[in-house]
Protein backbone atom coordinates (compact mmCIF):
# COMPACT_ATOMS: atom_id res chain seq x y z
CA UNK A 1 112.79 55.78 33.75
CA UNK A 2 109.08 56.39 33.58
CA UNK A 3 107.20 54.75 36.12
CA UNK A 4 103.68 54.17 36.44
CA UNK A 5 101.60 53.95 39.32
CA UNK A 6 99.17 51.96 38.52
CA UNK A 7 95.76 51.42 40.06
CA UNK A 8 93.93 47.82 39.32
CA UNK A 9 90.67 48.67 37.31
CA UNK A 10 91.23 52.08 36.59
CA UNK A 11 92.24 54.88 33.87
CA UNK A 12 95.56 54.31 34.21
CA UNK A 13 95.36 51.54 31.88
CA UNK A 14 95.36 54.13 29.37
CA UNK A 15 98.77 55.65 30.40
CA UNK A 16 100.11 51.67 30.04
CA UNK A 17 98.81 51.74 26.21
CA UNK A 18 99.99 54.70 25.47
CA UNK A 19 103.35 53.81 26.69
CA UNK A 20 103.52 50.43 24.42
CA UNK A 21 102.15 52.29 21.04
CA UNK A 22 105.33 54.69 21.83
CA UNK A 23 107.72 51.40 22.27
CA UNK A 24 109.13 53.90 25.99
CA UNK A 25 110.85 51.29 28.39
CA UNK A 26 108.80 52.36 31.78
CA UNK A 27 107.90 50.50 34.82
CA UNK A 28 104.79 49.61 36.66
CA UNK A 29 104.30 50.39 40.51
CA UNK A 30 100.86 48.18 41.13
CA UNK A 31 98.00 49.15 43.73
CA UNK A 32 95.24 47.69 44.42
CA UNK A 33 91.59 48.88 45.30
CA UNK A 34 90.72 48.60 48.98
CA UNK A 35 87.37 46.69 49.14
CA UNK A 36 85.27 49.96 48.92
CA UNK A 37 86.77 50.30 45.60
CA UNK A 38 88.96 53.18 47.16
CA UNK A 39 92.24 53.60 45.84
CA UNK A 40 94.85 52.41 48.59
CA UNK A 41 96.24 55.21 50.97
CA UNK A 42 100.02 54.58 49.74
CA UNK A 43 99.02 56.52 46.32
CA UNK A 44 99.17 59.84 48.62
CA UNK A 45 102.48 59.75 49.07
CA UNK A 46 102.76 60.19 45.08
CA UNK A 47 100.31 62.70 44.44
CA UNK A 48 98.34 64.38 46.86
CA UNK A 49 94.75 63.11 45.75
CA UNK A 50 95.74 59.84 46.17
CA UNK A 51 94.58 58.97 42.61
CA UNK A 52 95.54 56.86 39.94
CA UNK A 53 96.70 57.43 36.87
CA UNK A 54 100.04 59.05 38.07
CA UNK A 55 103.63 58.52 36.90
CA UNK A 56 106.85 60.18 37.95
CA UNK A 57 109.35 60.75 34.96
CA UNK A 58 112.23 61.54 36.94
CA UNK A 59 111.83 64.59 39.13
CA UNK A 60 108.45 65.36 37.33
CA UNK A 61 104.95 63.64 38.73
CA UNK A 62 102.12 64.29 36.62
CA UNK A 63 98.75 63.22 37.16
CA UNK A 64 95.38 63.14 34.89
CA UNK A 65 95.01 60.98 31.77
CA UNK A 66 95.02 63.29 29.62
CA UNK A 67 97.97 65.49 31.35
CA UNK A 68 100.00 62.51 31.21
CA UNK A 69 99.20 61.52 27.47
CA UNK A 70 99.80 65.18 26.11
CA UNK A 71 103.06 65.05 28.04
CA UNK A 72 104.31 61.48 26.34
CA UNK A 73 103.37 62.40 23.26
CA UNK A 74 104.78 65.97 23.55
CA UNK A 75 108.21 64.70 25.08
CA UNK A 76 108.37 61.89 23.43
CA UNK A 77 106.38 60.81 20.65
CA UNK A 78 108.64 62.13 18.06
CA UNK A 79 105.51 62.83 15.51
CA UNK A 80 103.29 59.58 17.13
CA UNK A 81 99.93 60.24 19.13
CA UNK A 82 99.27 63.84 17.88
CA UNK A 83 98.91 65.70 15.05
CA UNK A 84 100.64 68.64 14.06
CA UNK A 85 100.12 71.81 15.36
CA UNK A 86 97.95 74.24 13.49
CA UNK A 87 95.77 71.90 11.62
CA UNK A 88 92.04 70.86 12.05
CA UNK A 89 93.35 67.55 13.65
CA UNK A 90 95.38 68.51 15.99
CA UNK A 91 92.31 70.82 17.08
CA UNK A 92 89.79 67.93 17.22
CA UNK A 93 92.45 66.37 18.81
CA UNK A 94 92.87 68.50 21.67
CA UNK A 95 89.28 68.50 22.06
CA UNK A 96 88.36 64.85 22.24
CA UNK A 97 91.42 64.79 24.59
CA UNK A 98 89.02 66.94 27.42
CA UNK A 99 86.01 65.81 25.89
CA UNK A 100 86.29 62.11 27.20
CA UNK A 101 86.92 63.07 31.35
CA UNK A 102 84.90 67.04 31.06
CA UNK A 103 81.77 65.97 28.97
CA UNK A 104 81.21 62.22 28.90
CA UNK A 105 82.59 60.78 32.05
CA UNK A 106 80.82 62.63 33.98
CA UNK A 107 77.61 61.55 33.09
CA UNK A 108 78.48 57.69 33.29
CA UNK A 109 79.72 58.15 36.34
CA UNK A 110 76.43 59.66 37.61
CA UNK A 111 74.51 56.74 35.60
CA UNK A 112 76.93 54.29 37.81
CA UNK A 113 75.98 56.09 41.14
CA UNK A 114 72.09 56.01 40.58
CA UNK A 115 71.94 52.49 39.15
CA UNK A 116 74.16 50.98 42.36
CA UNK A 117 71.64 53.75 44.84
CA UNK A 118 68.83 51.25 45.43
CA UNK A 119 71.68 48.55 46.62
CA UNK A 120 73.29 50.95 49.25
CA UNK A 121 70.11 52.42 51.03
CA UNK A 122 67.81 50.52 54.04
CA UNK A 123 65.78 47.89 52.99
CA UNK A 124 62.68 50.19 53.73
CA UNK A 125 63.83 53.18 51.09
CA UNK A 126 64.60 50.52 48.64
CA UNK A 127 61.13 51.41 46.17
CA UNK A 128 62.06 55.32 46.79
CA UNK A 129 65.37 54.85 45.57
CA UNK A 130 64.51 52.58 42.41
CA UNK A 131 62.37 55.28 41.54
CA UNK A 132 64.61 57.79 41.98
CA UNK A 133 67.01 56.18 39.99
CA UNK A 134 64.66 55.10 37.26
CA UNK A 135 63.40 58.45 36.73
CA UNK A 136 66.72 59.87 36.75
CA UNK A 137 67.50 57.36 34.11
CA UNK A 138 64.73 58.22 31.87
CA UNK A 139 64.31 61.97 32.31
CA UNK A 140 68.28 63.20 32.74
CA UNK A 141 70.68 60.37 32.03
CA UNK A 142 69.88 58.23 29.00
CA UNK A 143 68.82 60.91 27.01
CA UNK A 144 71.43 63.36 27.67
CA UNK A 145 74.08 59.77 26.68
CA UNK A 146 71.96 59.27 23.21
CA UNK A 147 72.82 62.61 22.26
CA UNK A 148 76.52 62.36 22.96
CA UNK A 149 76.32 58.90 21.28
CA UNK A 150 74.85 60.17 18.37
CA UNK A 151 76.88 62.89 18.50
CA UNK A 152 79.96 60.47 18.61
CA UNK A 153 78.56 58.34 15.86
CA UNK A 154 78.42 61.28 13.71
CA UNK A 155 82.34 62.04 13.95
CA UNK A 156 83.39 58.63 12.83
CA UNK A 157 81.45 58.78 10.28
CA UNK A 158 83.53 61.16 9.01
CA UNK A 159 86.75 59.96 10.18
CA UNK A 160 88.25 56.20 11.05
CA UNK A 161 89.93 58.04 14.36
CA UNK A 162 88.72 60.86 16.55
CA UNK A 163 91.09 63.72 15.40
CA UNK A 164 91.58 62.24 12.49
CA UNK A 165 93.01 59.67 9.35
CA UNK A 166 95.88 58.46 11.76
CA UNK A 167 95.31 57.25 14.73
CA UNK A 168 96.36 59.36 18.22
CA UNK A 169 96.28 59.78 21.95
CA UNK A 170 92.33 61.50 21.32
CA UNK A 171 91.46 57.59 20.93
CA UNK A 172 93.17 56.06 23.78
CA UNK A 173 91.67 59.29 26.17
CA UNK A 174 88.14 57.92 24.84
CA UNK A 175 88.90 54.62 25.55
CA UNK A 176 87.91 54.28 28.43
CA UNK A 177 84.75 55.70 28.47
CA UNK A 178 83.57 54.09 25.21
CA UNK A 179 84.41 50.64 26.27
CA UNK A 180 82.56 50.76 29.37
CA UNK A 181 79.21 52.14 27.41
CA UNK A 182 80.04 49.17 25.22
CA UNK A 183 79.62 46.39 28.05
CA UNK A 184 76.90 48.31 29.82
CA UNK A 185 74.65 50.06 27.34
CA UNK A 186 72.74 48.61 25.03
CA UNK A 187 71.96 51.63 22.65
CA UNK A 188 75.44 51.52 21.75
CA UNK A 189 75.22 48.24 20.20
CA UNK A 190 72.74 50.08 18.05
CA UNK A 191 75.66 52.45 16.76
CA UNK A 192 78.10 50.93 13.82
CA UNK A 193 80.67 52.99 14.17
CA UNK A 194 81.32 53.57 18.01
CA UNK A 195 81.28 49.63 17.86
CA UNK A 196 83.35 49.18 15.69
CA UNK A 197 85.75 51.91 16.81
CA UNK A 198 85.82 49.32 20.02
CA UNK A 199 86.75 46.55 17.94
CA UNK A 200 89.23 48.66 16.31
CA UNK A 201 91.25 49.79 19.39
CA UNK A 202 90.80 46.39 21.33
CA UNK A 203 93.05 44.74 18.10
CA UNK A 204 95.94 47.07 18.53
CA UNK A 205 98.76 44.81 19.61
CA UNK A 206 100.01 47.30 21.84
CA UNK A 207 96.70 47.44 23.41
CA UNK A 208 96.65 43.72 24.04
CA UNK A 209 100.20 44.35 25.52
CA UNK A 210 99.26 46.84 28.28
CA UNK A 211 96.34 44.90 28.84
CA UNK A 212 98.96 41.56 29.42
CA UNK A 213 100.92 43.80 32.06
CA UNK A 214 97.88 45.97 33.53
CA UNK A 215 95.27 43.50 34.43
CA UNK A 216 92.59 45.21 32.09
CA UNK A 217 89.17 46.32 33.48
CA UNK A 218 86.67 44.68 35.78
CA UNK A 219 83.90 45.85 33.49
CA UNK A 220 84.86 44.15 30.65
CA UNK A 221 84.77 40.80 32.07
């Protein structure tokens, strides 16, 4: 049985949708964040980081979302979530699958950390760390997230999925951080496609089932 250990407002509501498009029985361990948003310290005795997503499928533990989705769909997706080997999909595929944590993540998260700096710094650094953060914003950050937007925009224009005509685990790894650019930026709105890409995913009924049995994300509410 595949069990997942599943952290409250995290990526690992990924692993739960990708588990319901595949129809897997599985079962969910839940954790909840400390209130420094930390994950809790009984997720080290499953992996070592302490991190969440993580699921053990019998003597195996893998961790990383998109470890853990190439693994399900490798093992058992029986032609579902990928596309075949040796074709332009399944190349697009595996490249949206380390584009969503290695290129774009990254710079949200850094967008996150300088927009929350002014509230964790003494009262008297306050208007030095606004500035920092604004300038950050407009010299580093927001353009550097219009280009991969655009960038973004351009592929489904091409395509109705990432990798492809068929939909695959390449859309549930960008998931995550396309819906949180959708409740939080508002050049997105500007962009037809990666909004309606949104719209697209958030229909799935096996979306709307992991999201039943996960809890969903914080930032969409």
């Amino acid at each position: 049985m595949i069990v997942v250990h599943h952290l409250n407002n995290s990526r690992s509501q990924r692993i739960l949708w990708a588990l319901e498009e595949l129809g897997l029985d599985y079962e969910i361990k839940h954790y909840k964040r400390e209130p420094s948003m930390q994950a809790p310290a009984a997720l080290r005795a499953v992996h070592p980081l302490g991190k969440s997503p993580v699921i053990t499928d019998g003597d195996k533990t893998l961790a990383e979302s998109g470890a853990i989705l190439e693994y399900l769909a490798e093992t058992y997706g029986d032609g579902k979530l990928r596309p075949s080997a040796g074709t332009p999909e399944h190349l697009r595929y595996r490249y949206f699958l380390h584009y969503a944590e290695g290129s774009l993540m990254p710079l949200l998260f850094m967008k996150l950390v300088f927009g929350r700096l002014p509230t964790r710094v003494p009262w008297f650094i306050k208007p030095a760390a606004k500035a920092i953060a604004a300038g950050a914003d407009k010299t580093l950050l927001n353009p550097q997230l219009g280009n991969h937007f655009m960038f973004l925009e351009m592929e489904l224009a091409q395509r109705e999925w990432f990798a492809g005509p068929e939909f695959s685990a390449a859309d549930i790894q960008m998931s995550f951080p396309l819906e949180a650019s959708a409740a939080r930026s508002p050049l997105f709105k500007q962009l037809p496609k990666l909004s309606a890409f949104v719209t697209r995913i958030q229909a799935r009924p096996a979306y709307k089932r992991a999201l039943e049995k996960g809890g969903g994300y914080e930032m969409l509410k």
